[in-house]
N, C-alpha and C. Protein backbone atom coordinates (compact mmCIF):
# COMPACT_ATOMS: atom_id res chain seq x y z
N UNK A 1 -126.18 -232.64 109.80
CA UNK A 1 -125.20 -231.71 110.32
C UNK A 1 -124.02 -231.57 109.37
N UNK A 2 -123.73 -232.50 108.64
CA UNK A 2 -122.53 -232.25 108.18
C UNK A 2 -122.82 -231.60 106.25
N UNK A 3 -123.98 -231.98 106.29
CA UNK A 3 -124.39 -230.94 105.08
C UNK A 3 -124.73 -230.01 105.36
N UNK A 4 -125.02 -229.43 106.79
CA UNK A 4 -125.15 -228.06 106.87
C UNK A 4 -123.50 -227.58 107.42
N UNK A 5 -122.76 -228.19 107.36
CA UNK A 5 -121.65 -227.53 107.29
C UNK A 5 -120.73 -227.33 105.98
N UNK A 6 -120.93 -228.12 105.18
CA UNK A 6 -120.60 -228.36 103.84
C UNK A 6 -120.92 -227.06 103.43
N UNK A 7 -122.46 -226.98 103.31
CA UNK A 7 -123.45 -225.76 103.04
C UNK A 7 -122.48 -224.07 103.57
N UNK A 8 -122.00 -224.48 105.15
CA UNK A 8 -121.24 -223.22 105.40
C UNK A 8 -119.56 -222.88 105.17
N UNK A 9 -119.25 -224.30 104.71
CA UNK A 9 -117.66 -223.91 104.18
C UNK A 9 -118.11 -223.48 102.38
N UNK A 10 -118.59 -223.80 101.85
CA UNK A 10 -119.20 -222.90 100.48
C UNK A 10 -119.14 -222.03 100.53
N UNK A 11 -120.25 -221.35 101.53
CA UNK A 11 -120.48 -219.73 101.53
C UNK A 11 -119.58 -218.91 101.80
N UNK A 12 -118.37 -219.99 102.52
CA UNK A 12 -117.15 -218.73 103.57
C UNK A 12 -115.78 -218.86 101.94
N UNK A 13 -116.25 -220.35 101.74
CA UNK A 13 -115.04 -220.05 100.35
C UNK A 13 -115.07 -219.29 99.02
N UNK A 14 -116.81 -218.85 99.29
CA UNK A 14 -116.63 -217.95 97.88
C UNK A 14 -116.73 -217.12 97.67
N UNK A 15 -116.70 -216.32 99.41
CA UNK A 15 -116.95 -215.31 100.07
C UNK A 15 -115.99 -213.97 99.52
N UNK A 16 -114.67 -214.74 99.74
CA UNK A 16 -113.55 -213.86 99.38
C UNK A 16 -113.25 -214.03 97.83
N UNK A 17 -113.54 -214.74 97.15
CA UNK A 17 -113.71 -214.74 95.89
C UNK A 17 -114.42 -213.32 95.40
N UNK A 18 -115.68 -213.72 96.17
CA UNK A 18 -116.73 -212.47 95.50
C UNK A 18 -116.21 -210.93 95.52
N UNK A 19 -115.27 -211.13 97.18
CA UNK A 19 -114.94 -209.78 97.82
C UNK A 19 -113.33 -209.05 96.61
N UNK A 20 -113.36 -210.59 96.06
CA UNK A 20 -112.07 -209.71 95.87
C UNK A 20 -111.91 -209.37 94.22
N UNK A 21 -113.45 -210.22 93.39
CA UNK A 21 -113.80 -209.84 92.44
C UNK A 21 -114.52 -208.29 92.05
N UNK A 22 -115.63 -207.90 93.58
CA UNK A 22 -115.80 -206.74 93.76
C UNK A 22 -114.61 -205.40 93.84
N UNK A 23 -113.51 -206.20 94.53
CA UNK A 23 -112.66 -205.02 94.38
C UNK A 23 -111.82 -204.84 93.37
N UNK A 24 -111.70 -205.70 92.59
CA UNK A 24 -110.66 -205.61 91.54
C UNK A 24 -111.49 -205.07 89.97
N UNK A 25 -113.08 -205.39 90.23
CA UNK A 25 -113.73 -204.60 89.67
C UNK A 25 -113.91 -202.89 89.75
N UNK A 26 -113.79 -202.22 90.79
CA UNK A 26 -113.73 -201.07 91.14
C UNK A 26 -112.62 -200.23 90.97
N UNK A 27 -111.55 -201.30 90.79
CA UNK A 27 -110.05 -200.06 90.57
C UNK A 27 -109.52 -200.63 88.93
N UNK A 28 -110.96 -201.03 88.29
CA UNK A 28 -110.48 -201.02 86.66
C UNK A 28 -110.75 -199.62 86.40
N UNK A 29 -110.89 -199.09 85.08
CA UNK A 29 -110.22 -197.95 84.60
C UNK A 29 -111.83 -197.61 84.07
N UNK A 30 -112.96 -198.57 83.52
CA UNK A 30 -114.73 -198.65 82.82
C UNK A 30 -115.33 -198.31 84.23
N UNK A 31 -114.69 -198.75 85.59
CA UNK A 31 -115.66 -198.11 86.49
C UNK A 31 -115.04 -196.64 86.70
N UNK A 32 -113.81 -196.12 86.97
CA UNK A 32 -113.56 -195.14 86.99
C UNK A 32 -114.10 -194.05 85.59
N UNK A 33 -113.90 -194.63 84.38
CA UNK A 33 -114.63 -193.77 83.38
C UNK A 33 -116.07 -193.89 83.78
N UNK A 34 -116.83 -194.99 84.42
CA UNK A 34 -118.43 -194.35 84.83
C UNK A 34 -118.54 -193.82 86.08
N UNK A 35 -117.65 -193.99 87.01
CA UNK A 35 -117.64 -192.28 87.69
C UNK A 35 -117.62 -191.08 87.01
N UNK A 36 -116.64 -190.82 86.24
CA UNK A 36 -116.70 -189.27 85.73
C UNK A 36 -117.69 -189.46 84.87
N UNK A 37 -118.44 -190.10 84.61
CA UNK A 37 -119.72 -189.73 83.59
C UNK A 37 -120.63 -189.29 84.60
N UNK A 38 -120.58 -190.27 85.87
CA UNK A 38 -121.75 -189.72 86.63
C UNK A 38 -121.50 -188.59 87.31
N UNK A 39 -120.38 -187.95 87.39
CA UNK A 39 -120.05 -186.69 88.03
C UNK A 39 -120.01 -185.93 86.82
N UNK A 40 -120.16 -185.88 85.53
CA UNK A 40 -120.37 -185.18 84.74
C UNK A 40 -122.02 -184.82 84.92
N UNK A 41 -122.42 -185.89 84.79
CA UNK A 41 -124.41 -185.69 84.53
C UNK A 41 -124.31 -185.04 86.01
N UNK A 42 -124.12 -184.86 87.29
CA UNK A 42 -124.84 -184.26 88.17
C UNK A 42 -124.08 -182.96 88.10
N UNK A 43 -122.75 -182.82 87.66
CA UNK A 43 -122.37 -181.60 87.46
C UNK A 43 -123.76 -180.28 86.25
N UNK A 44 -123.85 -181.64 85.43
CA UNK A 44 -125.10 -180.39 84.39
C UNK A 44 -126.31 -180.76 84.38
N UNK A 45 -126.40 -181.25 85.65
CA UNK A 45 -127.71 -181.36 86.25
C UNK A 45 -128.10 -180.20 87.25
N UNK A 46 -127.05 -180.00 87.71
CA UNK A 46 -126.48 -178.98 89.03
C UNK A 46 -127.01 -177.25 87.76
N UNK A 47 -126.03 -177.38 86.44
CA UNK A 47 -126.21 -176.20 86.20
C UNK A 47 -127.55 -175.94 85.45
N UNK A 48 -128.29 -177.05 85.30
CA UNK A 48 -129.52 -176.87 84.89
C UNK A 48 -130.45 -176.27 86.08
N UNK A 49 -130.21 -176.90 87.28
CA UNK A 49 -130.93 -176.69 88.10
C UNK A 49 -130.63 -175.42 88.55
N UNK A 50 -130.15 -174.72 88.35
CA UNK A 50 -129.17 -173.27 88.82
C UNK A 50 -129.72 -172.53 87.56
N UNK A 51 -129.69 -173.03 86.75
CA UNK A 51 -130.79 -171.73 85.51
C UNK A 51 -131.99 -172.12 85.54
N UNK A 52 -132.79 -173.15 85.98
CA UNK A 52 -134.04 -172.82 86.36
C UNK A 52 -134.64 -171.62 87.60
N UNK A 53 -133.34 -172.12 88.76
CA UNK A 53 -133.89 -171.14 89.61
C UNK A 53 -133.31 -169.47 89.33
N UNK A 54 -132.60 -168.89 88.52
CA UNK A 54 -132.58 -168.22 88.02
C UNK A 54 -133.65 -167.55 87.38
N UNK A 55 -134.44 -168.58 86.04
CA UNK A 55 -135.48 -167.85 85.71
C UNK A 55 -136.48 -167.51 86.49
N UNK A 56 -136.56 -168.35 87.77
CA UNK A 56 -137.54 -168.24 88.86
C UNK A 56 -137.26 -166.78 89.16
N UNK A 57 -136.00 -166.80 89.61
CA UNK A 57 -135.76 -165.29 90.50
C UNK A 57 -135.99 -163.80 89.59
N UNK A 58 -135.84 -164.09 88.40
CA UNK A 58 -136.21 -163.07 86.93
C UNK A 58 -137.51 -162.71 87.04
N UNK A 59 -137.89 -163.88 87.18
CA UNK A 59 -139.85 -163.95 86.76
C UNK A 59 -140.43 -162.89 88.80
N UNK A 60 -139.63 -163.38 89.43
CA UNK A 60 -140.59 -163.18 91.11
C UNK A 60 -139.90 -161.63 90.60
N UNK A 61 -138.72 -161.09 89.90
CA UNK A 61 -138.75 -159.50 90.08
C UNK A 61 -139.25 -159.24 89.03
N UNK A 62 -139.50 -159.49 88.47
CA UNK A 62 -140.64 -159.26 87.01
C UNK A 62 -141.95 -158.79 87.95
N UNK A 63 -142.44 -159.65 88.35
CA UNK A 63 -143.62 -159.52 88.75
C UNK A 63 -144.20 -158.54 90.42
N UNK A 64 -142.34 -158.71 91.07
CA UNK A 64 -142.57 -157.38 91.82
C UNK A 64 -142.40 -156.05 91.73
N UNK A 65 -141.62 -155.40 89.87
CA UNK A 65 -142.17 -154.22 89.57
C UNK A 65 -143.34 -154.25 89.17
N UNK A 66 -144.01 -155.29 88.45
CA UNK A 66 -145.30 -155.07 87.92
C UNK A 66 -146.20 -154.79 89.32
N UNK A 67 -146.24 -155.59 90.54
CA UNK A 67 -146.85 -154.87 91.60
C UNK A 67 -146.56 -153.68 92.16
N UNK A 68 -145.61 -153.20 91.86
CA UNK A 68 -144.96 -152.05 92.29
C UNK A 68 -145.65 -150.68 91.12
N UNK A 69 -145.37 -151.28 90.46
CA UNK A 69 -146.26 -150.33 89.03
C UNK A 69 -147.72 -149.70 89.43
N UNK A 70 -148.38 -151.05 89.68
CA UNK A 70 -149.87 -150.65 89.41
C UNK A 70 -150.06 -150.31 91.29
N UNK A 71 -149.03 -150.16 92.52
CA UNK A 71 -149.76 -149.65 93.69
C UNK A 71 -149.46 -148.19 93.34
C-alpha cells in the first residue's frame, strides 16, 4: 500500500510539471511561427484545391457545348 501510494504522489507531482511545460511550450514564439506555416500550407492548399475545381468546371462546359454541338 504504501508503494502504491508513493507510485500516486509521483504521478500527481509531475503532473503539473508536465502541464505547465506544455503550456509554456505553446506561447513560445517556434510554436507560433509553426502555426502560421500551417495556416500558410492549408491556405495554398485551399487555392490549389479551388483551381482544380475550376478546371473541372472549364472541362464539364467544354464538354456541354460539345454536346450541344453535335444534338
Amino acid at each position: 500500500m504504501k508503494q502504491d501510494k508513493t507510485e500516486t504522489e509521483k504521478r500527481s507531482s509531475t503532473s503539473p510539471s508536465f502541464l505547465s511545460s506544455v503550456l509554456s511550450s505553446l506561447s513560445t514564439s517556434s510554436s507560433i511561427e509553426s502555426l502560421k506555416l500551417f495556416h500558410y500550407n492549408i491556405l495554398e492548399a485551399t487555392v490549389y484545391l479551388l483551381d482544380y475545381i475550376n478546371y473541372i468546371l472549364i472541362a464539364l462546359k467544354h464538354l456541354s457545348t460539345i454536346n450541344d454541338s453535335i444534338s
